[in-house]
PDB file of N, CA and C in Angstrom:
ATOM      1  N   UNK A   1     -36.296 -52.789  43.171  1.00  0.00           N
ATOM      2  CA  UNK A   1     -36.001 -51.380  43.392  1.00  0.00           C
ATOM      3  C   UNK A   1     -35.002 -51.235  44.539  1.00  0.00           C
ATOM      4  N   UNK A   2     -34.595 -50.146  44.488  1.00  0.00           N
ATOM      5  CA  UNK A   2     -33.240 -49.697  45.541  1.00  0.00           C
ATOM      6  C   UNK A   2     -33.724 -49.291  46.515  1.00  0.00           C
ATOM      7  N   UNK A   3     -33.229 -48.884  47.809  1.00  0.00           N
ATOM      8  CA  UNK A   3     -33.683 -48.872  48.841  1.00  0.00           C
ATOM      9  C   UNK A   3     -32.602 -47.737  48.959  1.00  0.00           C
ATOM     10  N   UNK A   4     -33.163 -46.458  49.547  1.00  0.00           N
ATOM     11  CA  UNK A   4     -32.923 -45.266  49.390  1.00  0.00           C
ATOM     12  C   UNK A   4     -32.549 -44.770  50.780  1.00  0.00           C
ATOM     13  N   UNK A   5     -31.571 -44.275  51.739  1.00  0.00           N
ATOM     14  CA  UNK A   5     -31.499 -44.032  53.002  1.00  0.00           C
ATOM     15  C   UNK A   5     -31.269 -42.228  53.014  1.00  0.00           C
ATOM     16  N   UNK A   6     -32.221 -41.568  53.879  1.00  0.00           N
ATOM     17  CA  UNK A   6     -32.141 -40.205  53.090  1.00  0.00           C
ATOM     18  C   UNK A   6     -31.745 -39.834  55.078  1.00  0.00           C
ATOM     19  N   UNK A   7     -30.806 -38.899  54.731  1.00  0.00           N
ATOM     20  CA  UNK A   7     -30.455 -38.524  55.844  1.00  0.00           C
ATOM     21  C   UNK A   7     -30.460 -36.691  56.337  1.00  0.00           C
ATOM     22  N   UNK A   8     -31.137 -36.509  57.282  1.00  0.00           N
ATOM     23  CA  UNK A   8     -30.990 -34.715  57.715  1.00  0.00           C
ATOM     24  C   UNK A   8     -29.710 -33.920  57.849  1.00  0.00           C
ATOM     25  N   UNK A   9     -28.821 -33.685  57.307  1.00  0.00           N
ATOM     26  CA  UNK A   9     -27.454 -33.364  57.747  1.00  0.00           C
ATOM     27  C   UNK A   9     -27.828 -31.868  58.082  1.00  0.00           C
ATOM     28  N   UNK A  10     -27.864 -30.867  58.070  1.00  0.00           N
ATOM     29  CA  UNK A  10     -27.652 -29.558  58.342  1.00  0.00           C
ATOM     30  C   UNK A  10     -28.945 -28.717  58.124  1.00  0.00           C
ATOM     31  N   UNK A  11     -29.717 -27.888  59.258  1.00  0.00           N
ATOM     32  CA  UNK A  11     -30.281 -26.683  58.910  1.00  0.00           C
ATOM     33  C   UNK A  11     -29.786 -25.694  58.893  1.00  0.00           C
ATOM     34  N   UNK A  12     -30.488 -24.642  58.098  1.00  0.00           N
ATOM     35  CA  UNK A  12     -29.592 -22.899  57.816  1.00  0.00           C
ATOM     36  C   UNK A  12     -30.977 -22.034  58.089  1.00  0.00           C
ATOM     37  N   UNK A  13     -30.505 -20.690  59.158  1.00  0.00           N
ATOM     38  CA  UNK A  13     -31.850 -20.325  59.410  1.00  0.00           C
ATOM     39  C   UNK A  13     -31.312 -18.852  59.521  1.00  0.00           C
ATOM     40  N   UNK A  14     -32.122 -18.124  58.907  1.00  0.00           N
ATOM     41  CA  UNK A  14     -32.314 -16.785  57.849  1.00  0.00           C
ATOM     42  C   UNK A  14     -33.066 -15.979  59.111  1.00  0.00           C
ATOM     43  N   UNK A  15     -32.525 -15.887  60.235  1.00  0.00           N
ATOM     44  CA  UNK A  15     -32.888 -14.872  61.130  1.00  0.00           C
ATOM     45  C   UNK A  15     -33.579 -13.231  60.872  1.00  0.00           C
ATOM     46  N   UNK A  16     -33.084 -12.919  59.679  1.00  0.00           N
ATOM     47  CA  UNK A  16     -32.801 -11.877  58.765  1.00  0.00           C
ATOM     48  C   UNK A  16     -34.177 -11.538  58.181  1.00  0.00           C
ATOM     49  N   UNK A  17     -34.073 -12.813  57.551  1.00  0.00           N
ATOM     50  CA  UNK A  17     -35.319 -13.427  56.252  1.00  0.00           C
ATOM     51  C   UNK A  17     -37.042 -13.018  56.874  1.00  0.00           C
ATOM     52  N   UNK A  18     -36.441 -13.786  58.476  1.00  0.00           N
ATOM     53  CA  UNK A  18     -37.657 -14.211  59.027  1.00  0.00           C
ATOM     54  C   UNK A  18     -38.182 -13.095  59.969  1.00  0.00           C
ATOM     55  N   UNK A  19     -37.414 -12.136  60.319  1.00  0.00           N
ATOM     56  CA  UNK A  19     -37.432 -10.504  60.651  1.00  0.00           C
ATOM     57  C   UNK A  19     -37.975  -9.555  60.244  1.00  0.00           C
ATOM     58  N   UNK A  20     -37.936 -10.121  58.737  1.00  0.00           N
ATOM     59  CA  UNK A  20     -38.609  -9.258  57.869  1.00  0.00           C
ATOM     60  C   UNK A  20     -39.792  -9.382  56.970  1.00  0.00           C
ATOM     61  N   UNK A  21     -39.848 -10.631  56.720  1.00  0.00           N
ATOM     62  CA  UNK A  21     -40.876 -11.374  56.156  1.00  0.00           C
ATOM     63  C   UNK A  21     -41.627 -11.890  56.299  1.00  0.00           C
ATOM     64  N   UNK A  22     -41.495 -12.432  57.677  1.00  0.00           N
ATOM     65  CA  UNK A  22     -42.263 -14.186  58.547  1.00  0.00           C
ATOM     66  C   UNK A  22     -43.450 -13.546  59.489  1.00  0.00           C
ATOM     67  N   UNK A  23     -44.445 -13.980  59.685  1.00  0.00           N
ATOM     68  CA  UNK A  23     -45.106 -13.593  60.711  1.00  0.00           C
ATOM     69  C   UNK A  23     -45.348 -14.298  61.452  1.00  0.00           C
ATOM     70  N   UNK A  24     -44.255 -13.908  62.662  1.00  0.00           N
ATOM     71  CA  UNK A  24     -44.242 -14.985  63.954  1.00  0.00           C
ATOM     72  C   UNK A  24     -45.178 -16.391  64.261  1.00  0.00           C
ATOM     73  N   UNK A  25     -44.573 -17.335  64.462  1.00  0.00           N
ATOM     74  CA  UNK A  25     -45.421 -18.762  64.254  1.00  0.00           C
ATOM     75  C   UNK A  25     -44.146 -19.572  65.752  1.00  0.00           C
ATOM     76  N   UNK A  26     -45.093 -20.597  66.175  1.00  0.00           N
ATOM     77  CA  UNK A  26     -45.187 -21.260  67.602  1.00  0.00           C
ATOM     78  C   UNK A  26     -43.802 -22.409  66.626  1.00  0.00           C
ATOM     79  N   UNK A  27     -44.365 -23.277  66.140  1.00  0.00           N
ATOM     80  CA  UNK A  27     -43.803 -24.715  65.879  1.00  0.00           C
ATOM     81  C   UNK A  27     -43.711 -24.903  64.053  1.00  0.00           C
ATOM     82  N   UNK A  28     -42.219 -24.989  64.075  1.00  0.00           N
ATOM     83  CA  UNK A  28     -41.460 -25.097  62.770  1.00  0.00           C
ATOM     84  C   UNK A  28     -41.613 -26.086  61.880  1.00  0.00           C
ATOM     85  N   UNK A  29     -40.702 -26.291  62.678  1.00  0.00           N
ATOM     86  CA  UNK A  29     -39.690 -27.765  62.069  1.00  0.00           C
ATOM     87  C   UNK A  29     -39.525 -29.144  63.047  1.00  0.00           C
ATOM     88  N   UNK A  30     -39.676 -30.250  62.808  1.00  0.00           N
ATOM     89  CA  UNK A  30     -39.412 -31.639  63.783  1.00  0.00           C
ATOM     90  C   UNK A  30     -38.019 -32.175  63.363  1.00  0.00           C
ATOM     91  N   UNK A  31     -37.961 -31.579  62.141  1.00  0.00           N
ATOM     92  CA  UNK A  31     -36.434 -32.403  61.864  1.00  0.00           C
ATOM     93  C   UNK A  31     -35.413 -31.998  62.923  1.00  0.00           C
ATOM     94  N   UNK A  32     -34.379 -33.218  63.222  1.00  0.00           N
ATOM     95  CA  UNK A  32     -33.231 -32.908  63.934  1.00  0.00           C
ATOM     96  C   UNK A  32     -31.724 -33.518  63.207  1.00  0.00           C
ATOM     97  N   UNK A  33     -31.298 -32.766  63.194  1.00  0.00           N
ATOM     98  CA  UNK A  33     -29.328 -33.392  62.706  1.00  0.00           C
ATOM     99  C   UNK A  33     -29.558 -34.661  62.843  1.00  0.00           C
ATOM    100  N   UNK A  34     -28.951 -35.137  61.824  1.00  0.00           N
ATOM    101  CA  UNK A  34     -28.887 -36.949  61.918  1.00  0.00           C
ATOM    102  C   UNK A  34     -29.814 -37.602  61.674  1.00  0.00           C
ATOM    103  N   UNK A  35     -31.019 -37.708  62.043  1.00  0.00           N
ATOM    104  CA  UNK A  35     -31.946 -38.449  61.948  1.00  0.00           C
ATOM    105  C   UNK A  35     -32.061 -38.750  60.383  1.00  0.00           C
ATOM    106  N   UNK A  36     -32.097 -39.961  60.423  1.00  0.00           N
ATOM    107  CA  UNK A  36     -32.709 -41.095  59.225  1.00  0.00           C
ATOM    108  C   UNK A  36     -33.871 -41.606  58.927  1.00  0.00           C
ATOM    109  N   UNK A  37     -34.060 -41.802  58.089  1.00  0.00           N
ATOM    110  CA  UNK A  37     -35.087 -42.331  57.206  1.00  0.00           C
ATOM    111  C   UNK A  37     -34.973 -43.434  55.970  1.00  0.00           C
ATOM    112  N   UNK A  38     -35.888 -44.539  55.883  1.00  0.00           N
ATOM    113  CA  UNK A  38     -35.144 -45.696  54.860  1.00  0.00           C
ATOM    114  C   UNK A  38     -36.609 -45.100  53.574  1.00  0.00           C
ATOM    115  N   UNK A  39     -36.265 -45.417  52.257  1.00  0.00           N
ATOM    116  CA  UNK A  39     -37.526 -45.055  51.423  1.00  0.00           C
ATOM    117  C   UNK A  39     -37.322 -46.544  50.781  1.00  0.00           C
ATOM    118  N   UNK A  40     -38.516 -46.933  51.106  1.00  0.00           N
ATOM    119  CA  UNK A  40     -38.684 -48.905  50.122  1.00  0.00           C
ATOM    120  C   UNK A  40     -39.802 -48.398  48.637  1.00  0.00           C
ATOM    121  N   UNK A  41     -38.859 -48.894  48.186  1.00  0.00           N
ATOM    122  CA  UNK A  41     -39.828 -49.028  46.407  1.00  0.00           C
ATOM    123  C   UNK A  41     -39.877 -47.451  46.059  1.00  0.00           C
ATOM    124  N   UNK A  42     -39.383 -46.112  46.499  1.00  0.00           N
ATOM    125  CA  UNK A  42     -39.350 -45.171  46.159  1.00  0.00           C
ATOM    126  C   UNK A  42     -40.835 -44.096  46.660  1.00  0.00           C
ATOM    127  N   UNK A  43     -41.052 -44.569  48.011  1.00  0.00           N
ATOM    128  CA  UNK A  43     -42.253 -44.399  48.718  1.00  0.00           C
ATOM    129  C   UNK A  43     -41.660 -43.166  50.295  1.00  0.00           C
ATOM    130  N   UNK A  44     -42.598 -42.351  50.393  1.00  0.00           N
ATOM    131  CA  UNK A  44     -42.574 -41.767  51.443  1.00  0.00           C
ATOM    132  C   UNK A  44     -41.778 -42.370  52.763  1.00  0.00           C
ATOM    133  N   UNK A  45     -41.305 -42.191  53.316  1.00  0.00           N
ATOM    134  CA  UNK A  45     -40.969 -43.130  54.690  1.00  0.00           C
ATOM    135  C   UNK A  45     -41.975 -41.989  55.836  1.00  0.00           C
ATOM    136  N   UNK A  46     -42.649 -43.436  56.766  1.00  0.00           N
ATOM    137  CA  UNK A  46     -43.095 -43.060  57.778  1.00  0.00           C
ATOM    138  C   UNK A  46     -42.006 -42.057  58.861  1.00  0.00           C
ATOM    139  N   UNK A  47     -43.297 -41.037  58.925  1.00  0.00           N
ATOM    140  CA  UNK A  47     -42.010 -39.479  59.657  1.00  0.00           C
ATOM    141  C   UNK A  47     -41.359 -38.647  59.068  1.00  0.00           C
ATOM    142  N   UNK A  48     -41.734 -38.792  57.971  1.00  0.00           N
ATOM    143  CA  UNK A  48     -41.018 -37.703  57.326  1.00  0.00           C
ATOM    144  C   UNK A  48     -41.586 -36.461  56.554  1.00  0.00           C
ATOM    145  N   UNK A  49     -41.309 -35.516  57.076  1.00  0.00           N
ATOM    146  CA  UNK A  49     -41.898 -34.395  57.211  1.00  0.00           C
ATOM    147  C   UNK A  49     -42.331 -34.181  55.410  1.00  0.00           C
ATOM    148  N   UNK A  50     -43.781 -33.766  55.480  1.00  0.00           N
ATOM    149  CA  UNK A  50     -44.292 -33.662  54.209  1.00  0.00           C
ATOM    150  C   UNK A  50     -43.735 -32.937  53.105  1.00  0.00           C
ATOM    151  N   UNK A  51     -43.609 -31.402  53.707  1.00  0.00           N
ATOM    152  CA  UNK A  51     -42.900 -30.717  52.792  1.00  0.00           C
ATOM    153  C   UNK A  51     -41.532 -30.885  52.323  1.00  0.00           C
ATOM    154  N   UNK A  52     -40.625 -31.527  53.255  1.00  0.00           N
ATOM    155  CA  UNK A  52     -39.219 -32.081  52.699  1.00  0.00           C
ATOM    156  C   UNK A  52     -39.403 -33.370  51.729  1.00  0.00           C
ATOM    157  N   UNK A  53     -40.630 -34.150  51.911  1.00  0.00           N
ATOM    158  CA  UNK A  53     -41.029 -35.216  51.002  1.00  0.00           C
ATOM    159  C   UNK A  53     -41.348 -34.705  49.315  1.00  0.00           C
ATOM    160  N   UNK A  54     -42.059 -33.356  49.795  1.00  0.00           N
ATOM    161  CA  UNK A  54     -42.284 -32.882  48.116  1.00  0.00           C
ATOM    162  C   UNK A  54     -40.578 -32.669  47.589  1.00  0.00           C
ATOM    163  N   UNK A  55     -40.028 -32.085  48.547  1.00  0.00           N
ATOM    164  CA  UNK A  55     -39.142 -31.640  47.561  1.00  0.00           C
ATOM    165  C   UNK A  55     -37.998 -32.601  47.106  1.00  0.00           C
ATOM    166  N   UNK A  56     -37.535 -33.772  47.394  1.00  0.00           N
ATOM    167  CA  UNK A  56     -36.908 -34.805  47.268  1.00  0.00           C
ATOM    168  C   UNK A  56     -37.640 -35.877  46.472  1.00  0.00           C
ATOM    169  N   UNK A  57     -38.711 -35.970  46.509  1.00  0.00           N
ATOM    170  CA  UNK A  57     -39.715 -37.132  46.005  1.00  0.00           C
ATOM    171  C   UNK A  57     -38.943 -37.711  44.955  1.00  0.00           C
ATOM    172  N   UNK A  58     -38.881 -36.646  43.857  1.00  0.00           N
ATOM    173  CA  UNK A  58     -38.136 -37.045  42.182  1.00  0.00           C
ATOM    174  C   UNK A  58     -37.104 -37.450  42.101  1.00  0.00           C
ATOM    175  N   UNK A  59     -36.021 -37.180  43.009  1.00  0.00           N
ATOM    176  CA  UNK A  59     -34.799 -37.753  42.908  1.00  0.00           C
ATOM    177  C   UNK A  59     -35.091 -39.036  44.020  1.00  0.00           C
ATOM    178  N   UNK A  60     -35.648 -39.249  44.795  1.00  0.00           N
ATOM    179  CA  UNK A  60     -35.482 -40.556  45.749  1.00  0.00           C
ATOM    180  C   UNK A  60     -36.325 -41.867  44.622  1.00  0.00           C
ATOM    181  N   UNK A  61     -37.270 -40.950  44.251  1.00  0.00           N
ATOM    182  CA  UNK A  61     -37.984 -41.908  43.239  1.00  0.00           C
ATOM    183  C   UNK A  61     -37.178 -42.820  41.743  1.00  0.00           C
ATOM    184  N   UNK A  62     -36.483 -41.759  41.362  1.00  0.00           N
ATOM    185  CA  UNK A  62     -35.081 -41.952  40.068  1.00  0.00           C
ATOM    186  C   UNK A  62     -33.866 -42.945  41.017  1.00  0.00           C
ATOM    187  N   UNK A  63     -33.601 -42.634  42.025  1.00  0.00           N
ATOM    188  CA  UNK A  63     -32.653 -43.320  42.512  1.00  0.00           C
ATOM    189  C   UNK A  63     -33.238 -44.488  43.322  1.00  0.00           C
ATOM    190  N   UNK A  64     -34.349 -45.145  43.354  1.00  0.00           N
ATOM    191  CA  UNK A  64     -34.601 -45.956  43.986  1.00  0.00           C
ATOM    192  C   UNK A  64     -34.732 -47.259  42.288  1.00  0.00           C
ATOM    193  N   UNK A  65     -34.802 -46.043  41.536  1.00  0.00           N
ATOM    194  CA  UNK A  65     -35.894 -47.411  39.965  1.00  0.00           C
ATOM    195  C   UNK A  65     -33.861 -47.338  39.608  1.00  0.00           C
ATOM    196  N   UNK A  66     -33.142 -46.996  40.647  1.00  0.00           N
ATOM    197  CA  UNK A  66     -31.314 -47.238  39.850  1.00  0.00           C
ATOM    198  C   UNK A  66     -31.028 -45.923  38.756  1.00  0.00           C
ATOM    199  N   UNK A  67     -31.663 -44.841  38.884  1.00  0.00           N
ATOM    200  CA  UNK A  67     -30.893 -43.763  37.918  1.00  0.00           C
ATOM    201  C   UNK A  67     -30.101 -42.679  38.719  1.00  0.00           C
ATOM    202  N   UNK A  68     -29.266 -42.225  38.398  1.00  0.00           N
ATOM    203  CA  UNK A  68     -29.042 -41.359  39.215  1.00  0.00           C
ATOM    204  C   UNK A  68     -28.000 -40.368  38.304  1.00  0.00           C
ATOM    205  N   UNK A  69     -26.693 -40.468  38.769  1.00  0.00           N
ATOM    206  CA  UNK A  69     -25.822 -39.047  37.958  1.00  0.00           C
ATOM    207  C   UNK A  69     -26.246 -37.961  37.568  1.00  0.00           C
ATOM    208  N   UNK A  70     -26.956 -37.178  38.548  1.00  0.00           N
ATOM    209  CA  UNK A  70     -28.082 -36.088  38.352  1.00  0.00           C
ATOM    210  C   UNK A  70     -27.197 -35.035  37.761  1.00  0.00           C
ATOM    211  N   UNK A  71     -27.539 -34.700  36.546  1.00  0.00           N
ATOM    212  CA  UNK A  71     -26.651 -33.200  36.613  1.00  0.00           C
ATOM    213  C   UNK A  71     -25.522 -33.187  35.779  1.00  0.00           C
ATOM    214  N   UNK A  72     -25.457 -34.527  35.226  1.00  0.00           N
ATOM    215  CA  UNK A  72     -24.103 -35.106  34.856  1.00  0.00           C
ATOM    216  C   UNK A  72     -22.757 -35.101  35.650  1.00  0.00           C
ATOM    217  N   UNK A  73     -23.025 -35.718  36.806  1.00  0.00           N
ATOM    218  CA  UNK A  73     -21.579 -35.598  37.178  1.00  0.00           C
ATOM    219  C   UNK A  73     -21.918 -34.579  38.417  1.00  0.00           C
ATOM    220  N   UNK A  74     -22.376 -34.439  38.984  1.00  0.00           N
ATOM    221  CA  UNK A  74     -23.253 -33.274  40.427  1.00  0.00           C
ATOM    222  C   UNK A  74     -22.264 -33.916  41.399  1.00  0.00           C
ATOM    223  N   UNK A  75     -23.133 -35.249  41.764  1.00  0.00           N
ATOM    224  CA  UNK A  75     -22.008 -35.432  43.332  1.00  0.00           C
ATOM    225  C   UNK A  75     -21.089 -36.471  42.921  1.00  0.00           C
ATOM    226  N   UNK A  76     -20.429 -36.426  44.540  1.00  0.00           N
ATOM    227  CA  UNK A  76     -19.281 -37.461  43.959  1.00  0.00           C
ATOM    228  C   UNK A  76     -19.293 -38.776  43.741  1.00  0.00           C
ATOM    229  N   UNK A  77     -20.515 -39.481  44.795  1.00  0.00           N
ATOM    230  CA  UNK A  77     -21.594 -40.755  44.916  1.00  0.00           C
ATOM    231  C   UNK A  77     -22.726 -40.333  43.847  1.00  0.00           C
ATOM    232  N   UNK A  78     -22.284 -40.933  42.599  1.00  0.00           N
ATOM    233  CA  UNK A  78     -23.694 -40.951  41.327  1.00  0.00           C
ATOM    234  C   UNK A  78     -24.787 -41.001  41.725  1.00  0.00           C
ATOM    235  N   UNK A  79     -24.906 -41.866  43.107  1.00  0.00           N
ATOM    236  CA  UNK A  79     -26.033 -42.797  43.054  1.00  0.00           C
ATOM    237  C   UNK A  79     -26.837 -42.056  44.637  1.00  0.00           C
ATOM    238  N   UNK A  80     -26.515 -40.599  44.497  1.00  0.00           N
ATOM    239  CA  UNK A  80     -26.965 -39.518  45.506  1.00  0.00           C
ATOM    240  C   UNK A  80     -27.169 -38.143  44.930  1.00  0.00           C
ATOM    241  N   UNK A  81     -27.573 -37.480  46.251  1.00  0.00           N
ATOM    242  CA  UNK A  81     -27.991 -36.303  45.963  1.00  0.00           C
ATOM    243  C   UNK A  81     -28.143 -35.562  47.164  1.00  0.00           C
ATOM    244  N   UNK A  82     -27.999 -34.600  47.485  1.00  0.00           N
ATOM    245  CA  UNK A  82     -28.321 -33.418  48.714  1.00  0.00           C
ATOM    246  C   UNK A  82     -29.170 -32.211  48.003  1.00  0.00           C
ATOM    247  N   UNK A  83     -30.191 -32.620  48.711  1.00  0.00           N
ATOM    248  CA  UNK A  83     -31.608 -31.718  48.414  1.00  0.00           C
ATOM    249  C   UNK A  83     -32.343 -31.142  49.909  1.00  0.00           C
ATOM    250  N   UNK A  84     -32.310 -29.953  49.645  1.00  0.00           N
ATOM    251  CA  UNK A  84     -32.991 -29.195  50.829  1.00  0.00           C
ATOM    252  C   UNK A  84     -34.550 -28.877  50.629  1.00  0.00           C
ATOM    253  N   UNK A  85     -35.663 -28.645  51.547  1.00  0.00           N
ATOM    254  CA  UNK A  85     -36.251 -28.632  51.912  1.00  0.00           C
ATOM    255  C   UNK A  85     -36.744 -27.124  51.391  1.00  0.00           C
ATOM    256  N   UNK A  86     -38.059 -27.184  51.209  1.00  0.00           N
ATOM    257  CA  UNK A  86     -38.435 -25.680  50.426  1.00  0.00           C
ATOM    258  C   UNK A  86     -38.549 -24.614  51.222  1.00  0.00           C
ATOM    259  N   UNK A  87     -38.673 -24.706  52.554  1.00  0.00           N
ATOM    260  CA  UNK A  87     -38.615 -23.568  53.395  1.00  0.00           C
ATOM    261  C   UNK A  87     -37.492 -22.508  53.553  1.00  0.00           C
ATOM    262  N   UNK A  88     -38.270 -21.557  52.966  1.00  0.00           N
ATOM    263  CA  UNK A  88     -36.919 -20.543  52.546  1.00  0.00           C
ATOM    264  C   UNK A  88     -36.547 -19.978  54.108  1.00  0.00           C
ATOM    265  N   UNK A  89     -36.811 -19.905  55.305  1.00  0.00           N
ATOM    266  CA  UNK A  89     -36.631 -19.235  56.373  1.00  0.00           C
ATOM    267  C   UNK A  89     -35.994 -20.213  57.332  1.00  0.00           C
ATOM    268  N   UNK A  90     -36.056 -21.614  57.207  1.00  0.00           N
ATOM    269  CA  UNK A  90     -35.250 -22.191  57.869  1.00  0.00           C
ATOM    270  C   UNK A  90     -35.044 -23.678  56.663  1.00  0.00           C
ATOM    271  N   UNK A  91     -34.183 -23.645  55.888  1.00  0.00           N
ATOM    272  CA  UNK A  91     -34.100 -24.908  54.975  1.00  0.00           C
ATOM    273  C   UNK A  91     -33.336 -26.191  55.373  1.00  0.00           C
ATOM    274  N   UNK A  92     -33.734 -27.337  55.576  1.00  0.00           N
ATOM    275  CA  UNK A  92     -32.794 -28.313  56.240  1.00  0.00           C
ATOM    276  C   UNK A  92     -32.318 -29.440  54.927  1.00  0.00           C
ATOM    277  N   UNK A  93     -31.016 -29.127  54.781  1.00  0.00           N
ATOM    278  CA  UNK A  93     -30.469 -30.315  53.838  1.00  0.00           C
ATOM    279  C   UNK A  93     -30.325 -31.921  53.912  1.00  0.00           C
ATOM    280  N   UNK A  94     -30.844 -32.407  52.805  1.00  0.00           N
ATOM    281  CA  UNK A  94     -31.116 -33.652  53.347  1.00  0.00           C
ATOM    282  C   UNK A  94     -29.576 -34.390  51.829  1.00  0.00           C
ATOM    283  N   UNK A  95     -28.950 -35.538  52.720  1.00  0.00           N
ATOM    284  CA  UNK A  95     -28.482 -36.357  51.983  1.00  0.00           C
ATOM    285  C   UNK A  95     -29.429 -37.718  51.418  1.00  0.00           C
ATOM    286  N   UNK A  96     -29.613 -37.918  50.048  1.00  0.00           N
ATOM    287  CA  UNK A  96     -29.958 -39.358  49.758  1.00  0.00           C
ATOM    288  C   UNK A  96     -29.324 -40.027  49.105  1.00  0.00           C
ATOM    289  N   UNK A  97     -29.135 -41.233  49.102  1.00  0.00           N
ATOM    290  CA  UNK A  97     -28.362 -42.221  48.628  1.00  0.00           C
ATOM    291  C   UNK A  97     -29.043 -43.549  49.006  1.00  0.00           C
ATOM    292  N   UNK A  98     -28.699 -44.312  47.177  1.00  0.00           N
ATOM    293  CA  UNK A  98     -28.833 -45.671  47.775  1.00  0.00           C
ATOM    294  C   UNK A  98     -28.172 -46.757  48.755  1.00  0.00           C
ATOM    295  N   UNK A  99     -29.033 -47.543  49.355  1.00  0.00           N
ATOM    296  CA  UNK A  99     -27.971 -48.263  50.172  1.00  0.00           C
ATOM    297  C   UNK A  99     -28.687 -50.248  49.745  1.00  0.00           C
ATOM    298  N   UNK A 100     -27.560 -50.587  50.020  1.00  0.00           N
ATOM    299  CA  UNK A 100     -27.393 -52.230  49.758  1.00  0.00           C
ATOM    300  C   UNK A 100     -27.899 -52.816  51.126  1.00  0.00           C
ATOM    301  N   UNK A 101     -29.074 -52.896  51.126  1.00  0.00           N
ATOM    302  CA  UNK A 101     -29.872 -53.780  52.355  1.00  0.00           C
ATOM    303  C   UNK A 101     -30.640 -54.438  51.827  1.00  0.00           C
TER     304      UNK A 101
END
């Protein structure tokens, strides 16, 4: 199996969203810009935030057993994907891709 390196590139946060909808809460999010993560055999990586795990699972899992071209033709690296995180009030995009280690 492929060995999957999923990376945090960007959060987007709905100031707006959360003004109107959210009912004030202490502690979010742990993710930070950049930070990495390796996935072996198409498995969770230690630290990584649960709910961004649900939502990536299927594609890290497809691209770890070697499938990928999601979409026919989606990104420009077949063998990836940028999938965000289900939190509609602050969503953090994650890059995955296989890597040769």
């Amino acid at each position: 199996m492929n060995k999957v390196r999923i990376t945090a590139i960007r959060q987007t946060v709905y100031h707006d969203l959360m003004a109107e909808y959210e009912n004030p809460i202490e502690h979010t999010c742990d993710v930070k810009e950049g930070e990495q993560w390796i996935s072996v055999d198409g498995k969770c990586p230690e630290g990584m935030c649960p709910a961004a795990w649900f939502s990536m699972r299927e594609f890290v899992e497809s691209l770890a057993r070697g499938e990928g071209n999601f979409y026919d033709g989606w990104m420009k690296n077949p063998m990836s994907a940028m999938i965000s995180c289900n939190d509609g009030f602050r969503p953090f995009s994650f890059y995955i891709e296989v890597i040769d280690d």
